[in-house]
C-alpha atoms as a PDB file:
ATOM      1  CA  UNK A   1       0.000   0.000   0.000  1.00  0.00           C
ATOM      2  CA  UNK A   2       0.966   3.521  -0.869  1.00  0.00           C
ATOM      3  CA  UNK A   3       2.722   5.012   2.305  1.00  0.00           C
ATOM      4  CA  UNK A   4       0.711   8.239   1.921  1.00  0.00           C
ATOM      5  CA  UNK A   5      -3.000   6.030   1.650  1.00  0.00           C
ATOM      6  CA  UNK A   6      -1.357   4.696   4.839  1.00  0.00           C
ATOM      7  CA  UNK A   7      -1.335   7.940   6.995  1.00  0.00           C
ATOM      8  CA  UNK A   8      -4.297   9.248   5.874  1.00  0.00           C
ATOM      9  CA  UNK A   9      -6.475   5.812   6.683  1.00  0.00           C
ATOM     10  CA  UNK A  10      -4.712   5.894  10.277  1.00  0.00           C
ATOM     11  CA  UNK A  11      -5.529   9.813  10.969  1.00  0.00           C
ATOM     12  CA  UNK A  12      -8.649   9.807  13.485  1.00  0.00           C
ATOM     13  CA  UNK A  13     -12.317  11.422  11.620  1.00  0.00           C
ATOM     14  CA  UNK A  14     -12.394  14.930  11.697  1.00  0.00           C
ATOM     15  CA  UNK A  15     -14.882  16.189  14.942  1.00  0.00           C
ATOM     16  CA  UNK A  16     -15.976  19.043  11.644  1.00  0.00           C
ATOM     17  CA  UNK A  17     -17.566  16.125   9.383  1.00  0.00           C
ATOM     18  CA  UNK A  18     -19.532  14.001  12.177  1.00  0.00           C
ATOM     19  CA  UNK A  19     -23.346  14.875  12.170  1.00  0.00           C
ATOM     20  CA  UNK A  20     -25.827  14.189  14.423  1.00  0.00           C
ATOM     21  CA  UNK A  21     -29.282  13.119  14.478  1.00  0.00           C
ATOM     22  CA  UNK A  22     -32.094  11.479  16.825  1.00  0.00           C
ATOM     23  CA  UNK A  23     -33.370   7.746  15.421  1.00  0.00           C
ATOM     24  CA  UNK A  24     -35.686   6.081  18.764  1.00  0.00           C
ATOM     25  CA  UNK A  25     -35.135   8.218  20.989  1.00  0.00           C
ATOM     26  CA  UNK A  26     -31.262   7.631  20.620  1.00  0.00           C
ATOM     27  CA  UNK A  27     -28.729  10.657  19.239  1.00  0.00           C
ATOM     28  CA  UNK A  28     -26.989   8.774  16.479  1.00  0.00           C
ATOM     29  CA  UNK A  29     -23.230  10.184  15.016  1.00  0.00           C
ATOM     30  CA  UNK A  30     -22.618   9.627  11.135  1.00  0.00           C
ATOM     31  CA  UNK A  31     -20.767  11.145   8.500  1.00  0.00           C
ATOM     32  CA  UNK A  32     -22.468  12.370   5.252  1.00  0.00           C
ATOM     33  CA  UNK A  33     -22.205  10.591   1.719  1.00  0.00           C
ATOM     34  CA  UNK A  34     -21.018  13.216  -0.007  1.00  0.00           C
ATOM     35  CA  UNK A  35     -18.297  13.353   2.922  1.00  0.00           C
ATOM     36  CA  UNK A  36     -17.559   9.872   2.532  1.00  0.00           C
ATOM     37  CA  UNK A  37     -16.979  10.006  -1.477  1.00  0.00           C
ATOM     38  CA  UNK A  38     -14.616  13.167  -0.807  1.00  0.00           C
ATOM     39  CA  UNK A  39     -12.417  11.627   1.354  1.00  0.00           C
ATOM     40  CA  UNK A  40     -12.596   8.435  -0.659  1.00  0.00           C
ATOM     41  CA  UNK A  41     -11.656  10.576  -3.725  1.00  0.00           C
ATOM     42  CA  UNK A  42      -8.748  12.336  -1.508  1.00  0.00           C
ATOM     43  CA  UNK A  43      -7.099   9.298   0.106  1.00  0.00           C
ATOM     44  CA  UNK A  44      -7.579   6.763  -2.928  1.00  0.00           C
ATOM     45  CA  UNK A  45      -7.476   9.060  -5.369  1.00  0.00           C
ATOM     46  CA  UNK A  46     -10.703   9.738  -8.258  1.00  0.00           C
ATOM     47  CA  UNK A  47      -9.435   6.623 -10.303  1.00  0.00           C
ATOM     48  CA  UNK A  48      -7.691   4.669  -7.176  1.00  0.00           C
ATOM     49  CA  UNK A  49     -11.523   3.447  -6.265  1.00  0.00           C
ATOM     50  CA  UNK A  50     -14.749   2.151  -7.360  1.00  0.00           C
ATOM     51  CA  UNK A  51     -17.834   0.887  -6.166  1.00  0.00           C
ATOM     52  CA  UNK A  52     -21.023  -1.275  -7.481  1.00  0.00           C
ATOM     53  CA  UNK A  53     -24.602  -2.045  -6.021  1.00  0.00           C
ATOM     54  CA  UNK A  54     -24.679  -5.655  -6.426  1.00  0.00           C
ATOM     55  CA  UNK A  55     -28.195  -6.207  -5.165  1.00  0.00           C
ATOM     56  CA  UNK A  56     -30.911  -4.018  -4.402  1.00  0.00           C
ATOM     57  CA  UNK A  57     -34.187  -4.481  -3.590  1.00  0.00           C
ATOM     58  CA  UNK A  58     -37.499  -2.829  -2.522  1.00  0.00           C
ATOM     59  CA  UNK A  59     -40.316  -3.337  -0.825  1.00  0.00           C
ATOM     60  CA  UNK A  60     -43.739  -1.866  -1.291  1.00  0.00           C
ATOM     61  CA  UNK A  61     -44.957  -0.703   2.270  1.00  0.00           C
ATOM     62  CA  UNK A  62     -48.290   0.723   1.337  1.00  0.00           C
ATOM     63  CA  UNK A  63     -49.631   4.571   2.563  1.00  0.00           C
ATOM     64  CA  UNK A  64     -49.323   6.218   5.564  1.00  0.00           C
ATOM     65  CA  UNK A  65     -52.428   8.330   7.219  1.00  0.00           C
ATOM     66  CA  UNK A  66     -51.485  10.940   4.080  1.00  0.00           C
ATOM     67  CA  UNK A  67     -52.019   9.335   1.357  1.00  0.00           C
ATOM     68  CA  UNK A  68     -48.387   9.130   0.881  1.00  0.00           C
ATOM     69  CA  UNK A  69     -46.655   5.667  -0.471  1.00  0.00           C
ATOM     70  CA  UNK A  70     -43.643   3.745   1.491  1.00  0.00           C
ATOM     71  CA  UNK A  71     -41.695   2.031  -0.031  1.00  0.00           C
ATOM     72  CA  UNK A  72     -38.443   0.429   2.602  1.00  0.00           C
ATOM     73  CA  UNK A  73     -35.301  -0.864   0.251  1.00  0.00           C
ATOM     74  CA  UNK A  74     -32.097  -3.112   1.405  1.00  0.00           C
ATOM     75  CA  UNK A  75     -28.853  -2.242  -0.869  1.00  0.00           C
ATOM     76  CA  UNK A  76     -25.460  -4.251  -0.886  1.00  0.00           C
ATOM     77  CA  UNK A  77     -22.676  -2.098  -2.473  1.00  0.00           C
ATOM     78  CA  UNK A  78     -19.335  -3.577  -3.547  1.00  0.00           C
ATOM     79  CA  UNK A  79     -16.705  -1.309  -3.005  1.00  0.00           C
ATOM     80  CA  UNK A  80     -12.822  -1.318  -4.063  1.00  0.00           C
ATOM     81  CA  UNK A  81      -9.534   0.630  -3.479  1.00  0.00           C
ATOM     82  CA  UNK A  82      -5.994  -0.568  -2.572  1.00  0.00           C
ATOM     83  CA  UNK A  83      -6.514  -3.868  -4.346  1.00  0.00           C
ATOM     84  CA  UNK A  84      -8.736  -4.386  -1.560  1.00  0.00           C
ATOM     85  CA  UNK A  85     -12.594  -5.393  -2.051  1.00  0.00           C
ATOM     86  CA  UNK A  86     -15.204  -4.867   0.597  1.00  0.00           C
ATOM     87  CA  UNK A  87     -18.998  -5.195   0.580  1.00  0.00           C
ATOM     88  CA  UNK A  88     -21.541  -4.555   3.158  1.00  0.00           C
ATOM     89  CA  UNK A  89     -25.663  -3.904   3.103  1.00  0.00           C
ATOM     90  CA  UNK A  90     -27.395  -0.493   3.990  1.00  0.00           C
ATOM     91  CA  UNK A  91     -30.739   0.293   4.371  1.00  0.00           C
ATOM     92  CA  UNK A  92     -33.725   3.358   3.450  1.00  0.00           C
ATOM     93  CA  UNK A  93     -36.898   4.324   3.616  1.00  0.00           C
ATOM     94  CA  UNK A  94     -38.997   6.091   0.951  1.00  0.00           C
ATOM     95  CA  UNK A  95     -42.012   8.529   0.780  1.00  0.00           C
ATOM     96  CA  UNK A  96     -43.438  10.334  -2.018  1.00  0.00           C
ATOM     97  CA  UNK A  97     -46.932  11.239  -3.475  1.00  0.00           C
ATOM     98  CA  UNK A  98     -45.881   8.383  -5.772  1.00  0.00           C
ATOM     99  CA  UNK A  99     -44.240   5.326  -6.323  1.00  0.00           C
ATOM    100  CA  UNK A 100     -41.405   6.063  -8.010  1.00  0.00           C
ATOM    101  CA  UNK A 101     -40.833   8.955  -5.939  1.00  0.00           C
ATOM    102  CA  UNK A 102     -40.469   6.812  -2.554  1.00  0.00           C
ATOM    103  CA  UNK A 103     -38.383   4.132  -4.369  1.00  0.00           C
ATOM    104  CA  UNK A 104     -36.144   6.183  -5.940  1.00  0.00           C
ATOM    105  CA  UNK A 105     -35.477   7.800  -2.126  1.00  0.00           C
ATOM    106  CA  UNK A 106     -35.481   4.580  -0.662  1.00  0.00           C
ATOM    107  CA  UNK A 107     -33.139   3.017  -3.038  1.00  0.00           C
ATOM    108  CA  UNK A 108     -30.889   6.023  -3.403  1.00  0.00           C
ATOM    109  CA  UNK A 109     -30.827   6.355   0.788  1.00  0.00           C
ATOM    110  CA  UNK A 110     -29.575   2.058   0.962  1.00  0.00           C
ATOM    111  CA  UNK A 111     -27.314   2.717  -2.040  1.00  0.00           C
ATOM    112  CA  UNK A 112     -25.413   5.623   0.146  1.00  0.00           C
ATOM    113  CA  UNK A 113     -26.008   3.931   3.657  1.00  0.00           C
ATOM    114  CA  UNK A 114     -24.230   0.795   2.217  1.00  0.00           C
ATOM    115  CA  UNK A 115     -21.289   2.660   0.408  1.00  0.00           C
ATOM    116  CA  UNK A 116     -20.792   4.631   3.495  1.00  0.00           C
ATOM    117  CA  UNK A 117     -20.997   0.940   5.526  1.00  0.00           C
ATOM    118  CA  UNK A 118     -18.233  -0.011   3.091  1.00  0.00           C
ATOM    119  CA  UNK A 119     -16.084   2.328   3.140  1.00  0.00           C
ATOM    120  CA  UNK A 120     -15.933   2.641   7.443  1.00  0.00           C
ATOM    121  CA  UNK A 121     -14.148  -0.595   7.082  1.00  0.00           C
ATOM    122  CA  UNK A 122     -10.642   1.373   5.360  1.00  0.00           C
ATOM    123  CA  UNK A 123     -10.567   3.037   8.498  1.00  0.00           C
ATOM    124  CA  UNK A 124     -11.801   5.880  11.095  1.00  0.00           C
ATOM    125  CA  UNK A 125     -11.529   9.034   8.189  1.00  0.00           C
ATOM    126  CA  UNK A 126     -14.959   6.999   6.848  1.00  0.00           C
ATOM    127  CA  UNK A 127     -16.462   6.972   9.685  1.00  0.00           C
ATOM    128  CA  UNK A 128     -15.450   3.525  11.561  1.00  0.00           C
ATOM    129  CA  UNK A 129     -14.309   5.850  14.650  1.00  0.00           C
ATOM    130  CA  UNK A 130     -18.113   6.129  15.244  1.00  0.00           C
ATOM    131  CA  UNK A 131     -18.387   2.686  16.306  1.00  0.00           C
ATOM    132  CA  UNK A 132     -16.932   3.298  19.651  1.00  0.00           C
ATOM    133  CA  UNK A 133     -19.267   4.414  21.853  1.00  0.00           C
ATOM    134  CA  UNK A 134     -16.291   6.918  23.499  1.00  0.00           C
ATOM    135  CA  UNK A 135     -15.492   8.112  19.709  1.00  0.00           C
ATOM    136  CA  UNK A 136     -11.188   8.127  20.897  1.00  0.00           C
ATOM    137  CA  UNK A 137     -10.451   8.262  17.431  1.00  0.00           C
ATOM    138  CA  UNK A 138     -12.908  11.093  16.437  1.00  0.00           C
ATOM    139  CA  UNK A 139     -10.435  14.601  16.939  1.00  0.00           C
ATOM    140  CA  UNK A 140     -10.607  18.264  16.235  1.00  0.00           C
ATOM    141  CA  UNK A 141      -8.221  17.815  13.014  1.00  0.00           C
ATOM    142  CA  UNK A 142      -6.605  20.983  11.674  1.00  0.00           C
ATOM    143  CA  UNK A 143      -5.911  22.045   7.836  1.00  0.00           C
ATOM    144  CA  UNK A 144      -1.898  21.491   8.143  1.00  0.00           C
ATOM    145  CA  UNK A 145      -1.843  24.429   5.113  1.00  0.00           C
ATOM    146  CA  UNK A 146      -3.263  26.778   7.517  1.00  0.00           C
ATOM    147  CA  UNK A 147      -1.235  25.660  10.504  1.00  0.00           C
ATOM    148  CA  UNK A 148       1.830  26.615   8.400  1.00  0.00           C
ATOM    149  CA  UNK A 149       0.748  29.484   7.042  1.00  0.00           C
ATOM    150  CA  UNK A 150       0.141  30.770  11.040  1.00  0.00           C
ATOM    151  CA  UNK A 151       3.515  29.277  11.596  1.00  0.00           C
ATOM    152  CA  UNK A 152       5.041  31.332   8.614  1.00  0.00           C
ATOM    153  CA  UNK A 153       3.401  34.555   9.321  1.00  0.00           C
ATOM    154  CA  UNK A 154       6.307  37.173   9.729  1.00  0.00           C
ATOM    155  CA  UNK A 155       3.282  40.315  10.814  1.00  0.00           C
ATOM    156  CA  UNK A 156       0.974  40.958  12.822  1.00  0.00           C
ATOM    157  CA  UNK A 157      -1.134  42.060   9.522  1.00  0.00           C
ATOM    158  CA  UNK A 158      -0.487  38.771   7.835  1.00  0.00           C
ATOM    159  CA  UNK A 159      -2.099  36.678  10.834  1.00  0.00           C
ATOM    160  CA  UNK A 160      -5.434  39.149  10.675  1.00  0.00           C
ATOM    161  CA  UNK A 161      -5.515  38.199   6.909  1.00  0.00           C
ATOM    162  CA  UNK A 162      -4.913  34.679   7.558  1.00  0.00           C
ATOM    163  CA  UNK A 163      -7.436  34.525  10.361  1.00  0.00           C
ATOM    164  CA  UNK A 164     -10.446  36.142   7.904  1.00  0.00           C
ATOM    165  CA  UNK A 165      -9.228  34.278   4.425  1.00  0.00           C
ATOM    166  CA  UNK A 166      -8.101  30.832   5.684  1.00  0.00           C
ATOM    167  CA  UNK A 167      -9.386  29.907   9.181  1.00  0.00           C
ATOM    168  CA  UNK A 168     -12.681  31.760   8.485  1.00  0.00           C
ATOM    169  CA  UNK A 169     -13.457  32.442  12.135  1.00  0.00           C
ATOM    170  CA  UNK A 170     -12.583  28.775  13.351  1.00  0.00           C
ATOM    171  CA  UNK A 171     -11.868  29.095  16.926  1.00  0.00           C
ATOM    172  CA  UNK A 172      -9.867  25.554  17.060  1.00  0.00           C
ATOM    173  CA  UNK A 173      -7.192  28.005  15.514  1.00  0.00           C
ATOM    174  CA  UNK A 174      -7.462  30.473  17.793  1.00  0.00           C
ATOM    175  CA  UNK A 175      -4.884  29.409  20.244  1.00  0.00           C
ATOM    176  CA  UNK A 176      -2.509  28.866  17.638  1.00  0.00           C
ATOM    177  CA  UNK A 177      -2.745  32.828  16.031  1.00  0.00           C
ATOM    178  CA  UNK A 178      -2.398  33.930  19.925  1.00  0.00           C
ATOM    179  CA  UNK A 179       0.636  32.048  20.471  1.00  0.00           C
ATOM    180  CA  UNK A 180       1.668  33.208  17.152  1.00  0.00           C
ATOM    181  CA  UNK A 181       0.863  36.550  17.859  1.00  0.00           C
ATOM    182  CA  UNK A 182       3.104  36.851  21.098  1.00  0.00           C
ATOM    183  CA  UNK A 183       6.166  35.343  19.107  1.00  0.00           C
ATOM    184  CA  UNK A 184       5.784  38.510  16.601  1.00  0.00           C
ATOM    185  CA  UNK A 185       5.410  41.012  19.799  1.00  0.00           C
ATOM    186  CA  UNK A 186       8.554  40.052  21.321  1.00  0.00           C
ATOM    187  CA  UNK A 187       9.901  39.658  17.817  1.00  0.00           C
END
Protein backbone atom coordinates (compact mmCIF):
# COMPACT_ATOMS: atom_id res chain seq x y z
CA UNK A 1 0.00 0.00 0.00
CA UNK A 2 0.97 3.52 -0.87
CA UNK A 3 2.72 5.01 2.30
CA UNK A 4 0.71 8.24 1.92
CA UNK A 5 -3.00 6.03 1.65
CA UNK A 6 -1.36 4.70 4.84
CA UNK A 7 -1.33 7.94 7.00
CA UNK A 8 -4.30 9.25 5.87
CA UNK A 9 -6.48 5.81 6.68
CA UNK A 10 -4.71 5.89 10.28
CA UNK A 11 -5.53 9.81 10.97
CA UNK A 12 -8.65 9.81 13.48
CA UNK A 13 -12.32 11.42 11.62
CA UNK A 14 -12.39 14.93 11.70
CA UNK A 15 -14.88 16.19 14.94
CA UNK A 16 -15.98 19.04 11.64
CA UNK A 17 -17.57 16.13 9.38
CA UNK A 18 -19.53 14.00 12.18
CA UNK A 19 -23.35 14.87 12.17
CA UNK A 20 -25.83 14.19 14.42
CA UNK A 21 -29.28 13.12 14.48
CA UNK A 22 -32.09 11.48 16.82
CA UNK A 23 -33.37 7.75 15.42
CA UNK A 24 -35.69 6.08 18.76
CA UNK A 25 -35.13 8.22 20.99
CA UNK A 26 -31.26 7.63 20.62
CA UNK A 27 -28.73 10.66 19.24
CA UNK A 28 -26.99 8.77 16.48
CA UNK A 29 -23.23 10.18 15.02
CA UNK A 30 -22.62 9.63 11.13
CA UNK A 31 -20.77 11.14 8.50
CA UNK A 32 -22.47 12.37 5.25
CA UNK A 33 -22.21 10.59 1.72
CA UNK A 34 -21.02 13.22 -0.01
CA UNK A 35 -18.30 13.35 2.92
CA UNK A 36 -17.56 9.87 2.53
CA UNK A 37 -16.98 10.01 -1.48
CA UNK A 38 -14.62 13.17 -0.81
CA UNK A 39 -12.42 11.63 1.35
CA UNK A 40 -12.60 8.44 -0.66
CA UNK A 41 -11.66 10.58 -3.72
CA UNK A 42 -8.75 12.34 -1.51
CA UNK A 43 -7.10 9.30 0.11
CA UNK A 44 -7.58 6.76 -2.93
CA UNK A 45 -7.48 9.06 -5.37
CA UNK A 46 -10.70 9.74 -8.26
CA UNK A 47 -9.43 6.62 -10.30
CA UNK A 48 -7.69 4.67 -7.18
CA UNK A 49 -11.52 3.45 -6.26
CA UNK A 50 -14.75 2.15 -7.36
CA UNK A 51 -17.83 0.89 -6.17
CA UNK A 52 -21.02 -1.28 -7.48
CA UNK A 53 -24.60 -2.05 -6.02
CA UNK A 54 -24.68 -5.65 -6.43
CA UNK A 55 -28.19 -6.21 -5.16
CA UNK A 56 -30.91 -4.02 -4.40
CA UNK A 57 -34.19 -4.48 -3.59
CA UNK A 58 -37.50 -2.83 -2.52
CA UNK A 59 -40.32 -3.34 -0.83
CA UNK A 60 -43.74 -1.87 -1.29
CA UNK A 61 -44.96 -0.70 2.27
CA UNK A 62 -48.29 0.72 1.34
CA UNK A 63 -49.63 4.57 2.56
CA UNK A 64 -49.32 6.22 5.56
CA UNK A 65 -52.43 8.33 7.22
CA UNK A 66 -51.48 10.94 4.08
CA UNK A 67 -52.02 9.34 1.36
CA UNK A 68 -48.39 9.13 0.88
CA UNK A 69 -46.66 5.67 -0.47
CA UNK A 70 -43.64 3.74 1.49
CA UNK A 71 -41.70 2.03 -0.03
CA UNK A 72 -38.44 0.43 2.60
CA UNK A 73 -35.30 -0.86 0.25
CA UNK A 74 -32.10 -3.11 1.40
CA UNK A 75 -28.85 -2.24 -0.87
CA UNK A 76 -25.46 -4.25 -0.89
CA UNK A 77 -22.68 -2.10 -2.47
CA UNK A 78 -19.33 -3.58 -3.55
CA UNK A 79 -16.70 -1.31 -3.00
CA UNK A 80 -12.82 -1.32 -4.06
CA UNK A 81 -9.53 0.63 -3.48
CA UNK A 82 -5.99 -0.57 -2.57
CA UNK A 83 -6.51 -3.87 -4.35
CA UNK A 84 -8.74 -4.39 -1.56
CA UNK A 85 -12.59 -5.39 -2.05
CA UNK A 86 -15.20 -4.87 0.60
CA UNK A 87 -19.00 -5.19 0.58
CA UNK A 88 -21.54 -4.55 3.16
CA UNK A 89 -25.66 -3.90 3.10
CA UNK A 90 -27.39 -0.49 3.99
CA UNK A 91 -30.74 0.29 4.37
CA UNK A 92 -33.73 3.36 3.45
CA UNK A 93 -36.90 4.32 3.62
CA UNK A 94 -39.00 6.09 0.95
CA UNK A 95 -42.01 8.53 0.78
CA UNK A 96 -43.44 10.33 -2.02
CA UNK A 97 -46.93 11.24 -3.47
CA UNK A 98 -45.88 8.38 -5.77
CA UNK A 99 -44.24 5.33 -6.32
CA UNK A 100 -41.41 6.06 -8.01
CA UNK A 101 -40.83 8.95 -5.94
CA UNK A 102 -40.47 6.81 -2.55
CA UNK A 103 -38.38 4.13 -4.37
CA UNK A 104 -36.14 6.18 -5.94
CA UNK A 105 -35.48 7.80 -2.13
CA UNK A 106 -35.48 4.58 -0.66
CA UNK A 107 -33.14 3.02 -3.04
CA UNK A 108 -30.89 6.02 -3.40
CA UNK A 109 -30.83 6.35 0.79
CA UNK A 110 -29.57 2.06 0.96
CA UNK A 111 -27.31 2.72 -2.04
CA UNK A 112 -25.41 5.62 0.15
CA UNK A 113 -26.01 3.93 3.66
CA UNK A 114 -24.23 0.79 2.22
CA UNK A 115 -21.29 2.66 0.41
CA UNK A 116 -20.79 4.63 3.49
CA UNK A 117 -21.00 0.94 5.53
CA UNK A 118 -18.23 -0.01 3.09
CA UNK A 119 -16.08 2.33 3.14
CA UNK A 120 -15.93 2.64 7.44
CA UNK A 121 -14.15 -0.60 7.08
CA UNK A 122 -10.64 1.37 5.36
CA UNK A 123 -10.57 3.04 8.50
CA UNK A 124 -11.80 5.88 11.09
CA UNK A 125 -11.53 9.03 8.19
CA UNK A 126 -14.96 7.00 6.85
CA UNK A 127 -16.46 6.97 9.69
CA UNK A 128 -15.45 3.53 11.56
CA UNK A 129 -14.31 5.85 14.65
CA UNK A 130 -18.11 6.13 15.24
CA UNK A 131 -18.39 2.69 16.31
CA UNK A 132 -16.93 3.30 19.65
CA UNK A 133 -19.27 4.41 21.85
CA UNK A 134 -16.29 6.92 23.50
CA UNK A 135 -15.49 8.11 19.71
CA UNK A 136 -11.19 8.13 20.90
CA UNK A 137 -10.45 8.26 17.43
CA UNK A 138 -12.91 11.09 16.44
CA UNK A 139 -10.44 14.60 16.94
CA UNK A 140 -10.61 18.26 16.24
CA UNK A 141 -8.22 17.81 13.01
CA UNK A 142 -6.61 20.98 11.67
CA UNK A 143 -5.91 22.04 7.84
CA UNK A 144 -1.90 21.49 8.14
CA UNK A 145 -1.84 24.43 5.11
CA UNK A 146 -3.26 26.78 7.52
CA UNK A 147 -1.24 25.66 10.50
CA UNK A 148 1.83 26.62 8.40
CA UNK A 149 0.75 29.48 7.04
CA UNK A 150 0.14 30.77 11.04
CA UNK A 151 3.52 29.28 11.60
CA UNK A 152 5.04 31.33 8.61
CA UNK A 153 3.40 34.55 9.32
CA UNK A 154 6.31 37.17 9.73
CA UNK A 155 3.28 40.32 10.81
CA UNK A 156 0.97 40.96 12.82
CA UNK A 157 -1.13 42.06 9.52
CA UNK A 158 -0.49 38.77 7.83
CA UNK A 159 -2.10 36.68 10.83
CA UNK A 160 -5.43 39.15 10.68
CA UNK A 161 -5.51 38.20 6.91
CA UNK A 162 -4.91 34.68 7.56
CA UNK A 163 -7.44 34.53 10.36
CA UNK A 164 -10.45 36.14 7.90
CA UNK A 165 -9.23 34.28 4.43
CA UNK A 166 -8.10 30.83 5.68
CA UNK A 167 -9.39 29.91 9.18
CA UNK A 168 -12.68 31.76 8.49
CA UNK A 169 -13.46 32.44 12.14
CA UNK A 170 -12.58 28.77 13.35
CA UNK A 171 -11.87 29.09 16.93
CA UNK A 172 -9.87 25.55 17.06
CA UNK A 173 -7.19 28.00 15.51
CA UNK A 174 -7.46 30.47 17.79
CA UNK A 175 -4.88 29.41 20.24
CA UNK A 176 -2.51 28.87 17.64
CA UNK A 177 -2.75 32.83 16.03
CA UNK A 178 -2.40 33.93 19.92
CA UNK A 179 0.64 32.05 20.47
CA UNK A 180 1.67 33.21 17.15
CA UNK A 181 0.86 36.55 17.86
CA UNK A 182 3.10 36.85 21.10
CA UNK A 183 6.17 35.34 19.11
CA UNK A 184 5.78 38.51 16.60
CA UNK A 185 5.41 41.01 19.80
CA UNK A 186 8.55 40.05 21.32
CA UNK A 187 9.90 39.66 17.82
Amino acid sequence: MDKKVEVELSKPLDRSHVSVRQQSGMSLSYIEGHHAIREANRIFGFDGWSYSIHSLSLTDCGKNTKGNHIVSAQAIVIVSAIGVTRQDVGYGTGIGRDIASANESAGKEAVTDAMKRALRTFGDPFGNALYDKQQKHVADVLDDSIIDSINSAETIETLREIWQTKCNGDTRYTALINQKKKELGNA
